[in-house]
Protein backbone atom coordinates (compact mmCIF):
# COMPACT_ATOMS: atom_id res chain seq x y z
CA UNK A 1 -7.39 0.27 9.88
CA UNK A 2 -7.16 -0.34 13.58
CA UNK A 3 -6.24 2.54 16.20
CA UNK A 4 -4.05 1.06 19.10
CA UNK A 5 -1.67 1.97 21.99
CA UNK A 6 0.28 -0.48 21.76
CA UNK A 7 1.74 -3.45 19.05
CA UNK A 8 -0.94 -5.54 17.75
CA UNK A 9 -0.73 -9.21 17.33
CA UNK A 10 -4.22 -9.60 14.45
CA UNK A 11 -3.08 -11.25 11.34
CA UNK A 12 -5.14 -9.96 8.95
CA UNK A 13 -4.78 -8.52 5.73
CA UNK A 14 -3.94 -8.91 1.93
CA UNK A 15 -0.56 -11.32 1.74
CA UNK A 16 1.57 -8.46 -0.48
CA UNK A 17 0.86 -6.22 1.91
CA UNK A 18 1.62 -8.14 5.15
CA UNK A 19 4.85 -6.91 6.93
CA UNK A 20 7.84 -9.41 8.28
CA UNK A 21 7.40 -8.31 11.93
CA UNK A 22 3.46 -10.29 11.29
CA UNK A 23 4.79 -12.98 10.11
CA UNK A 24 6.98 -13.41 12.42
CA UNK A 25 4.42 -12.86 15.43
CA UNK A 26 5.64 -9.99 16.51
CA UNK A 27 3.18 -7.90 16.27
CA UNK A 28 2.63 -4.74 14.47
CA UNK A 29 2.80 -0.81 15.12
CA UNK A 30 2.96 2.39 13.05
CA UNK A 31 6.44 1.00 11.39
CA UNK A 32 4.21 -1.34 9.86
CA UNK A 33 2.31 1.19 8.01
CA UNK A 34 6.15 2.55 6.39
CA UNK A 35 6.30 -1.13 5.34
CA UNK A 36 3.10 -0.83 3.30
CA UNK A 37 3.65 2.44 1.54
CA UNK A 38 7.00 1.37 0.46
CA UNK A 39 4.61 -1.73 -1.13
CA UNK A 40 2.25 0.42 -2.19
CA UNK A 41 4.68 2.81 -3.97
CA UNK A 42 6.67 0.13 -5.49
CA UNK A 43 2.55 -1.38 -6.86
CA UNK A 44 2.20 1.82 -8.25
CA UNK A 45 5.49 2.36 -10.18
CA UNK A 46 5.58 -1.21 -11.31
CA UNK A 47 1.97 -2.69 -11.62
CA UNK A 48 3.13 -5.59 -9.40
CA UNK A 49 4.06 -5.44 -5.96
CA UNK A 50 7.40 -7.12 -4.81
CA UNK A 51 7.06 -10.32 -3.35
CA UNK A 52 4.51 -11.67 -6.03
CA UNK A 53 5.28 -15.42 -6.93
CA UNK A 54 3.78 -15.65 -9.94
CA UNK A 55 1.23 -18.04 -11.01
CA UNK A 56 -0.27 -20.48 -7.73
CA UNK A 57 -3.55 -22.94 -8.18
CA UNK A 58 -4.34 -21.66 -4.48
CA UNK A 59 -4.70 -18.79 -2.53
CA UNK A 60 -2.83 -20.55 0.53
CA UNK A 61 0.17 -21.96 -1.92
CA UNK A 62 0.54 -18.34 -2.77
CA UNK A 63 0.12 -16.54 0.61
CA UNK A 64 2.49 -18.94 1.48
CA UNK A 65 4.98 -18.21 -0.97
CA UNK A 66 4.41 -14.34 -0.55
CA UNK A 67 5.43 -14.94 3.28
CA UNK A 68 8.70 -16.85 2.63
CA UNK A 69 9.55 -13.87 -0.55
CA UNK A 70 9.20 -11.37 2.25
CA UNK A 71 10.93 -12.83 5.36
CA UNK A 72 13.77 -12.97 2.52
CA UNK A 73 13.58 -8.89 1.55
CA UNK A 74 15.08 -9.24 -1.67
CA UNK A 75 13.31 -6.83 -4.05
CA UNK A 76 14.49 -6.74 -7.34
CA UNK A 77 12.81 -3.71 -9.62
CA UNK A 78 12.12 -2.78 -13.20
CA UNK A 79 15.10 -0.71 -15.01
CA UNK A 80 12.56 2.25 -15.24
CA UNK A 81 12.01 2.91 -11.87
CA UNK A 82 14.40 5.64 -10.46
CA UNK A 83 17.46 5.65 -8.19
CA UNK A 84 15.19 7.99 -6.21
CA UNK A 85 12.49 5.68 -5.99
CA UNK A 86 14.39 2.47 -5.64
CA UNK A 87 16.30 4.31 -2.72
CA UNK A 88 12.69 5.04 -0.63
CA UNK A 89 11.50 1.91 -1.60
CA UNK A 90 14.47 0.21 -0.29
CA UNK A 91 14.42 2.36 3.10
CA UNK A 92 11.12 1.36 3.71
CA UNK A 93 11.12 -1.98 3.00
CA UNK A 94 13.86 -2.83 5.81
CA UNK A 95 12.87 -6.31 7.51
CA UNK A 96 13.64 -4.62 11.01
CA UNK A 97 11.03 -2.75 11.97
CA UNK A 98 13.63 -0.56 13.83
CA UNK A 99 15.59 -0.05 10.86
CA UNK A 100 13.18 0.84 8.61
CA UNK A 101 12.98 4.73 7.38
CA UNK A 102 11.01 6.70 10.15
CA UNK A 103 10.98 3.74 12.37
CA UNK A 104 13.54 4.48 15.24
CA UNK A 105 12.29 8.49 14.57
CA UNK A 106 8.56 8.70 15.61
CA UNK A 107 5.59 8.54 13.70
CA UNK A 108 5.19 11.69 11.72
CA UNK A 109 7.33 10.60 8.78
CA UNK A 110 9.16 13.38 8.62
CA UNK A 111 12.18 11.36 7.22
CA UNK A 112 9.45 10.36 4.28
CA UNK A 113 8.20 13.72 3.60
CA UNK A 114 11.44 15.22 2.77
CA UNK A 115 13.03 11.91 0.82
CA UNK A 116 14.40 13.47 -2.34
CA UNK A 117 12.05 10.88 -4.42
CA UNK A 118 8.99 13.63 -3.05
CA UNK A 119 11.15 16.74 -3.76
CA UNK A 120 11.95 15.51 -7.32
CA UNK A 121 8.04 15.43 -8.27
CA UNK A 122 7.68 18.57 -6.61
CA UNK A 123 5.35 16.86 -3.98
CA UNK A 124 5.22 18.19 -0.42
CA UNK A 125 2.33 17.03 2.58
CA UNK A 126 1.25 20.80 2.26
CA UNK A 127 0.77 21.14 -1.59
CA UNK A 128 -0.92 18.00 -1.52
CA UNK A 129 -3.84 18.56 1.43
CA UNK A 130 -4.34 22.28 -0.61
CA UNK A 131 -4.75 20.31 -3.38
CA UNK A 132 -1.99 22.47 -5.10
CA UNK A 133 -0.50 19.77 -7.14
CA UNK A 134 -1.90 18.91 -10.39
CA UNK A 135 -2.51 15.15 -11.72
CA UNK A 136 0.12 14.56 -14.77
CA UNK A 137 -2.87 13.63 -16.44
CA UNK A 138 -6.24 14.85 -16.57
CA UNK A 139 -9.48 12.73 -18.21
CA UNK A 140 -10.88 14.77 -21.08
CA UNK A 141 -14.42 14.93 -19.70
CA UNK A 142 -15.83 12.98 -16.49
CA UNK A 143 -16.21 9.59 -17.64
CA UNK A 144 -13.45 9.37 -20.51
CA UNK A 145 -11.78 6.71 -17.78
CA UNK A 146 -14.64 4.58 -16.36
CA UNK A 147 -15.58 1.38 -18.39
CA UNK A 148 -19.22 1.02 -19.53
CA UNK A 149 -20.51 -1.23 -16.98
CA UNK A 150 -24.04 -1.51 -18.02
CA UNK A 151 -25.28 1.65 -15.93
CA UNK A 152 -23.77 0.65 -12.97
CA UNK A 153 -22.08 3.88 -11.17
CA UNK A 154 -19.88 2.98 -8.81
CA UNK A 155 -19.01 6.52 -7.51
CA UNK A 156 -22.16 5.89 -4.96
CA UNK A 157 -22.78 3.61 -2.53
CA UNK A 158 -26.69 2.42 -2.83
CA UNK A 159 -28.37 2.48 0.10
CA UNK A 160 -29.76 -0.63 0.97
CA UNK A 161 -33.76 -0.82 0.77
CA UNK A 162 -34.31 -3.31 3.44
CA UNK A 163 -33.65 -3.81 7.30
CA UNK A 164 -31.21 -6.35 7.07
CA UNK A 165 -28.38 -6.13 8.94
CA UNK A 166 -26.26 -7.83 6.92
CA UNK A 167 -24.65 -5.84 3.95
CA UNK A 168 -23.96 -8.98 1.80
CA UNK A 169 -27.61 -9.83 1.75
CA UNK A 170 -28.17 -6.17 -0.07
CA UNK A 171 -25.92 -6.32 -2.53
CA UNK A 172 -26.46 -10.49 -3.91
């Protein structure tokens, strides 16, 4: 995450996620953050997000790949997801930055928070910081969901036990 006034010209980040404007060295502003929900929500309904290529022996064949996918902004989607979903989805992955839902409004996402896709599951900003909403699906006890990974809990962050400045060196 990165706080600034202005656009921002860093390319950095996972290749799914990266927006057009990026690419295109443009920069990047709060629209960019629409772009990666509407990734983000289409990762979550699908188990894939968008622009994926498939199969690629390298990590730069397939950034690569990714890039030219998303310059296009075709997204296709799975039969199960909703017209209400495909509809957000769609409105916030615009390649035009201007165009894209919220970003010729300002940046409270207003226009998000009231999409019918949110009114459908009942979701509003409010219900969700008072934690009013319930989880379709609750664990049976604590742990029912997290894999037996030999005793390793990864709900903590271990302190490190040395001086050294670099994290890395902790952890290996």
């Amino acid at each position: 995450a990165k706080i600034a006034e202005d656009s921002n010209l860093t390319m950095c980040g996972t290749p799914e996620y990266v927006p057009p404007e990026l690419i295109q060295g443009l920069g990047y502003d709060y629209r960019s953050d629409y772009w990666q929900y509407g990734i983000l929500l289409f990762e979550m309904l699908c188990g894939f997000t968008p622009f994926e290529p498939g199969f690629c022996a390298d990590h730069a064949t397939k950034a690569r790949l990714i890039y030219e996918r998303i310059l296009m902004g075709r997204v296709d989607f799975p039969r199960h997801v909703s017209q209400e979903a495909r509809d957000l989805i769609k409105k916030l992955l615009v390649l035009d930055p201007d165009q894209r839902l919220d970003g010729r409004l300002d940046e409270t996402a207003r226009a998000i928070e009231t999409h019918p896709w949110f009114g459908y599951h009942k979701m509003t900003v409010a219900g969700v910081a008072k934690k009013k909403i319930s989880p379709c699906l609750m664990p049976a006890s604590e742990n029912s969901f997290q894999p037996n990974m030999g005793g390793i809990n990864f709900t903590r962050i271990p302190q490190p036990n040395t001086t050294s400045t670099n994290v890395l060196d902790d952890v290996y």
